[in-house]
PDB file of N, CA and C in Angstrom:
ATOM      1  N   UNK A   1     -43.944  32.594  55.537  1.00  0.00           N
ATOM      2  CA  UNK A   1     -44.419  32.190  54.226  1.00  0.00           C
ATOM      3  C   UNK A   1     -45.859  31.702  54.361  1.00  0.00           C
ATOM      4  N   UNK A   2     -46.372  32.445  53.258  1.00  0.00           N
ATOM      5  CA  UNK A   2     -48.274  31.582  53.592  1.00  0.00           C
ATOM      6  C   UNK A   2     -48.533  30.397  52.986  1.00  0.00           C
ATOM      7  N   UNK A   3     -49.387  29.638  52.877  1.00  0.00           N
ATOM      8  CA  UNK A   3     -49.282  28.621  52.376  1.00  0.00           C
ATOM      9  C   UNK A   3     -50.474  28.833  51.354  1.00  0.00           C
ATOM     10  N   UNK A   4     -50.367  28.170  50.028  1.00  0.00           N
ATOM     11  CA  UNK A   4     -51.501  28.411  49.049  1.00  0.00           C
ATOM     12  C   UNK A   4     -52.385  26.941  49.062  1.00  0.00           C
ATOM     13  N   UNK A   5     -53.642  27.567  49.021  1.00  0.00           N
ATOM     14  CA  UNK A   5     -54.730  26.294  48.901  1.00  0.00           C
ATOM     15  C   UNK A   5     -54.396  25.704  48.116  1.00  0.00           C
ATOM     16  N   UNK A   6     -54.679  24.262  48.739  1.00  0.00           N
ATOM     17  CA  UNK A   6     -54.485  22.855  47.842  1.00  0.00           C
ATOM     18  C   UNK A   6     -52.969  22.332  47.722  1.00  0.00           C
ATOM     19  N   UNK A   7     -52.225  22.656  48.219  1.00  0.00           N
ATOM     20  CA  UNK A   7     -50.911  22.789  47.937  1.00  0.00           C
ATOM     21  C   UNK A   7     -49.890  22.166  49.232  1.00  0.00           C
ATOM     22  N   UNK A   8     -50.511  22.224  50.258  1.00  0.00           N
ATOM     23  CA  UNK A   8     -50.074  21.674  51.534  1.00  0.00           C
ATOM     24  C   UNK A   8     -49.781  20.214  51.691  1.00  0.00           C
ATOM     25  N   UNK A   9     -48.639  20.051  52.787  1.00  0.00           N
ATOM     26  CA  UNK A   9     -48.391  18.503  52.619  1.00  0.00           C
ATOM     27  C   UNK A   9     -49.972  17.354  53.496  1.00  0.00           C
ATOM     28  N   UNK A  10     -50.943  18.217  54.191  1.00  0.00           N
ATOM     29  CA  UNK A  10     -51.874  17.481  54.230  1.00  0.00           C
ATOM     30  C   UNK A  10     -52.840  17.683  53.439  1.00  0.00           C
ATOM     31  N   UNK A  11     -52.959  17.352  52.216  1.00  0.00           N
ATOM     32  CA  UNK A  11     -53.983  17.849  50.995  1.00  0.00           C
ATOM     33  C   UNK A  11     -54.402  16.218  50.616  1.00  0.00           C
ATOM     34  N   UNK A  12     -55.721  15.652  50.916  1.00  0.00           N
ATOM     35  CA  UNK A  12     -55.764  14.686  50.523  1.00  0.00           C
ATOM     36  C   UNK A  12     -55.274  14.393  49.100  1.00  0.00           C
ATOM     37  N   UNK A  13     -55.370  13.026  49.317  1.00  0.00           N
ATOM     38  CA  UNK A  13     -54.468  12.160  47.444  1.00  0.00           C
ATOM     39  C   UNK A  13     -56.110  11.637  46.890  1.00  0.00           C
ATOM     40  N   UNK A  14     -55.867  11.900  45.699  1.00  0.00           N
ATOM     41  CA  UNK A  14     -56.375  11.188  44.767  1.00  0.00           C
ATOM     42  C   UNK A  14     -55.784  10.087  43.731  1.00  0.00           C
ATOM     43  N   UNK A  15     -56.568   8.854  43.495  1.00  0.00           N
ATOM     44  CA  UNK A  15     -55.802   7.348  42.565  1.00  0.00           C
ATOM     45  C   UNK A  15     -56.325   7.599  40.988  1.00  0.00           C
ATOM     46  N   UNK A  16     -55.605   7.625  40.589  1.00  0.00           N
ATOM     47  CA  UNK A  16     -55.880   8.221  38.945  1.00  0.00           C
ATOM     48  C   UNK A  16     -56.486   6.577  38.040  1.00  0.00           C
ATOM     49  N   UNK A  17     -57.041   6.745  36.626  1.00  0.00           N
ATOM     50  CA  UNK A  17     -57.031   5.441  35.941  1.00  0.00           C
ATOM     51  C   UNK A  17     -56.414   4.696  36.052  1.00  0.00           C
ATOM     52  N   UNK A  18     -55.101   4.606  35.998  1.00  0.00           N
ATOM     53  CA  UNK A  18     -54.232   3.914  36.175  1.00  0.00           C
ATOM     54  C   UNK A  18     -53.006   3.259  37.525  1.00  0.00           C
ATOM     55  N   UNK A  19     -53.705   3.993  38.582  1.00  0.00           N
ATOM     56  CA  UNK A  19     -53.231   3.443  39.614  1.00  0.00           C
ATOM     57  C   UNK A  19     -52.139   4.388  40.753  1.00  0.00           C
ATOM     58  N   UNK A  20     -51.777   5.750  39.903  1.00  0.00           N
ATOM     59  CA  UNK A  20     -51.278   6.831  40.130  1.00  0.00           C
ATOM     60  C   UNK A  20     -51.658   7.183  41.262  1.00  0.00           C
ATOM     61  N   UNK A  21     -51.009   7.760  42.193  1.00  0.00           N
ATOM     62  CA  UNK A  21     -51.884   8.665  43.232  1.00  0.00           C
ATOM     63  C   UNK A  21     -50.855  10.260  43.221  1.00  0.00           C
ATOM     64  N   UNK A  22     -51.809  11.087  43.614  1.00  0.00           N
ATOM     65  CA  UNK A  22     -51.584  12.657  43.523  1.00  0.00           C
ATOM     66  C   UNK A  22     -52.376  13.015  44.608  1.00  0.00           C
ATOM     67  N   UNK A  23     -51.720  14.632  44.558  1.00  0.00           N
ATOM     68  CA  UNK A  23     -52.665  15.153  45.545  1.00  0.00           C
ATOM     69  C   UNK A  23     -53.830  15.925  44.945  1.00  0.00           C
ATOM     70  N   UNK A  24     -55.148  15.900  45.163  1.00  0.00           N
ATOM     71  CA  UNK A  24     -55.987  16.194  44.773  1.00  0.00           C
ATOM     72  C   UNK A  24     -56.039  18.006  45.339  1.00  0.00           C
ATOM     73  N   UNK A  25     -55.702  18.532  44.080  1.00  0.00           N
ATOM     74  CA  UNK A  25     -55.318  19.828  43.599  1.00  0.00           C
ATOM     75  C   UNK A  25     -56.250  20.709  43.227  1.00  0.00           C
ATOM     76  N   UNK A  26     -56.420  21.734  43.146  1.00  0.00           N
ATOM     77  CA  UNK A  26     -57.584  22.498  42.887  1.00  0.00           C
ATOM     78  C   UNK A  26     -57.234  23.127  41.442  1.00  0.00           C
ATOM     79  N   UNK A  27     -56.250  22.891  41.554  1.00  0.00           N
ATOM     80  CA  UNK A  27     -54.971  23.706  40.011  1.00  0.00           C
ATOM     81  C   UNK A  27     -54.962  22.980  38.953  1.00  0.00           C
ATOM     82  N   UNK A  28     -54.714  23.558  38.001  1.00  0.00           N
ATOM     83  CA  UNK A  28     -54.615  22.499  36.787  1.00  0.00           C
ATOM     84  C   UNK A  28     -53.379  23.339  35.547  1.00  0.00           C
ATOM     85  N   UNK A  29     -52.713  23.233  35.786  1.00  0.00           N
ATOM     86  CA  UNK A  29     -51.013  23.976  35.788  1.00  0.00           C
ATOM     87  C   UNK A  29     -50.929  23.512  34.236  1.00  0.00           C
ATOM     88  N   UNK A  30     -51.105  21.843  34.167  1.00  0.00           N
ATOM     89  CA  UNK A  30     -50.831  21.760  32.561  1.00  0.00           C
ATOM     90  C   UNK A  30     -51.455  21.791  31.373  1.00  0.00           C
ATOM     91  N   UNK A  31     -52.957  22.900  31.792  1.00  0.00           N
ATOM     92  CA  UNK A  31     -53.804  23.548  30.618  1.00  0.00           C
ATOM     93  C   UNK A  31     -53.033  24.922  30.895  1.00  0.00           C
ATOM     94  N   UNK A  32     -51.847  25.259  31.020  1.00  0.00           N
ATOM     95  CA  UNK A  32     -51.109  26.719  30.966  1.00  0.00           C
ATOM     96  C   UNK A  32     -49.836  26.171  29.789  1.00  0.00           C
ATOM     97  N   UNK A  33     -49.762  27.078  29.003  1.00  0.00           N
ATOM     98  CA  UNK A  33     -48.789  27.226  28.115  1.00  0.00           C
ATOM     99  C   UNK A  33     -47.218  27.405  28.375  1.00  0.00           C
ATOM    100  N   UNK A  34     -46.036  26.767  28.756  1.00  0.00           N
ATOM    101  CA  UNK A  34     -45.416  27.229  29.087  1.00  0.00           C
ATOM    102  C   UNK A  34     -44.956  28.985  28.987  1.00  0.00           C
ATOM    103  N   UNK A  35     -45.412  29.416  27.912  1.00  0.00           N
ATOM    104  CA  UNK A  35     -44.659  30.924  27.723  1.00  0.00           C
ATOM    105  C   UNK A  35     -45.304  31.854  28.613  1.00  0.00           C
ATOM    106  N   UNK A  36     -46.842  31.129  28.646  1.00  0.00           N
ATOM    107  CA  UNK A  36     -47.554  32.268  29.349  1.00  0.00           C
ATOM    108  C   UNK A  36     -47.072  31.785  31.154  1.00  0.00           C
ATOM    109  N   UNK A  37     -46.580  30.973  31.491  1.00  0.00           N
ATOM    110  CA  UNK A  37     -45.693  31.234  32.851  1.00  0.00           C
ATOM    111  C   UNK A  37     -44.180  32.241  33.085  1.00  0.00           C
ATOM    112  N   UNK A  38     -43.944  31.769  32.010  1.00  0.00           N
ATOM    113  CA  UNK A  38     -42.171  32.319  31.545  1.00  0.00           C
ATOM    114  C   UNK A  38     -42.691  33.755  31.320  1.00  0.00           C
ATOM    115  N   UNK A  39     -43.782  34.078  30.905  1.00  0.00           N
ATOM    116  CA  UNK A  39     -43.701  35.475  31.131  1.00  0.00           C
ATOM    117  C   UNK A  39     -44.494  36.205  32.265  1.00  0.00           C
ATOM    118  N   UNK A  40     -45.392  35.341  32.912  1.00  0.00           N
ATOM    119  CA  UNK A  40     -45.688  35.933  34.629  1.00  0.00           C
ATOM    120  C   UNK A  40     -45.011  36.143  35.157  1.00  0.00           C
ATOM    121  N   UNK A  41     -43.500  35.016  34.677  1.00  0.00           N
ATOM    122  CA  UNK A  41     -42.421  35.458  35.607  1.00  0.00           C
ATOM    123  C   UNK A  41     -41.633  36.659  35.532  1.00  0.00           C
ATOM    124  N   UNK A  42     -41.418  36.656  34.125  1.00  0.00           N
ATOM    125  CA  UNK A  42     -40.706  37.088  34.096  1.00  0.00           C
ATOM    126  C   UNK A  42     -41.837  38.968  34.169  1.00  0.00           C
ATOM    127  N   UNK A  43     -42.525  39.431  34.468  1.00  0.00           N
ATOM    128  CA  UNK A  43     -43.376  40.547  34.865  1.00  0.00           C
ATOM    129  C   UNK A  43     -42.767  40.481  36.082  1.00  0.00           C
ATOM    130  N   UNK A  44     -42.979  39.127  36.782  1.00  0.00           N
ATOM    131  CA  UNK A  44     -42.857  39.653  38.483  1.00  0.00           C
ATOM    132  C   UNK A  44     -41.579  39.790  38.998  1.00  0.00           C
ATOM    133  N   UNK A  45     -40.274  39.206  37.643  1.00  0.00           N
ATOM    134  CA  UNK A  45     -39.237  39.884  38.405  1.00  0.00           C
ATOM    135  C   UNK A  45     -38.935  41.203  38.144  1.00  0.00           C
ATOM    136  N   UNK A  46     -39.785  41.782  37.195  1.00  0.00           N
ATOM    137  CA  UNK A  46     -39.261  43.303  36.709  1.00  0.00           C
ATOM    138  C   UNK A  46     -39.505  44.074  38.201  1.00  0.00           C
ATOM    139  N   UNK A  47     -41.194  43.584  38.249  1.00  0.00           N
ATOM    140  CA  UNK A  47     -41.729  44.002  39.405  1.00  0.00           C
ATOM    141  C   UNK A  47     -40.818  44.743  40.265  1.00  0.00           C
ATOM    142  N   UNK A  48     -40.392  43.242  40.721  1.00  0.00           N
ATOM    143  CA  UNK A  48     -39.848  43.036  42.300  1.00  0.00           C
ATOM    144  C   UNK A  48     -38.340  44.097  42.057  1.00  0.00           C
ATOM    145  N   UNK A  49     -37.750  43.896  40.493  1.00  0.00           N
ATOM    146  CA  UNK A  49     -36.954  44.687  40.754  1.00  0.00           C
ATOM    147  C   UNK A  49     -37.078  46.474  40.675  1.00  0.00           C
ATOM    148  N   UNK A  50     -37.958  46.835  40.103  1.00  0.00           N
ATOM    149  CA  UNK A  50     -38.345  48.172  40.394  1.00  0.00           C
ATOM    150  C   UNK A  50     -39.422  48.378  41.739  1.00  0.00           C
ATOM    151  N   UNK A  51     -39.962  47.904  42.202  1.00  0.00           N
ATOM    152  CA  UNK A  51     -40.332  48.173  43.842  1.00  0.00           C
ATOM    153  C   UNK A  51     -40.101  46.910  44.644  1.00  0.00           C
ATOM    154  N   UNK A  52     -39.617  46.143  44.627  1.00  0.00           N
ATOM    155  CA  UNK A  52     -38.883  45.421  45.178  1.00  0.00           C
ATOM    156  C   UNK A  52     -39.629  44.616  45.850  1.00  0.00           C
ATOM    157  N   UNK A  53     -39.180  43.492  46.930  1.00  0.00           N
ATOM    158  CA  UNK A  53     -39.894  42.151  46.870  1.00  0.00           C
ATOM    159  C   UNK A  53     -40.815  42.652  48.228  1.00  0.00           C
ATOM    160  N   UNK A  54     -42.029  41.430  48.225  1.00  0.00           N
ATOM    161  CA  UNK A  54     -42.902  41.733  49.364  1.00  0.00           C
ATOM    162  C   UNK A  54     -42.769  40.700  49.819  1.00  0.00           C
TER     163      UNK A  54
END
């Protein structure tokens, strides 16, 4: 399995306004719409099921 940038368990943290800490991410996941994930997905399982998984 490869690992995707920013995403690793050594990814420095960042402390938010309020005292939060995260990992300082390169992603920003919750300017995405849920549907428009629900349907990447659902593309990549058609995908995978007509040529199958890589």
């Amino acid at each position: 399995m490869s690992m995707i940038l920013g995403v690793q368990p050594d990814v420095p943290t960042e402390t938010n306004e309020r005292g939060g800490k995260q990992s300082a991410t390169p992603y920003a996941f919750h300017f995405l719409p849920p549907n428009a994930i629900f349907a990447a997905a659902e593309v990549a399982k058609y995908g995978a099921e007509k040529y199958g998984e890589t």
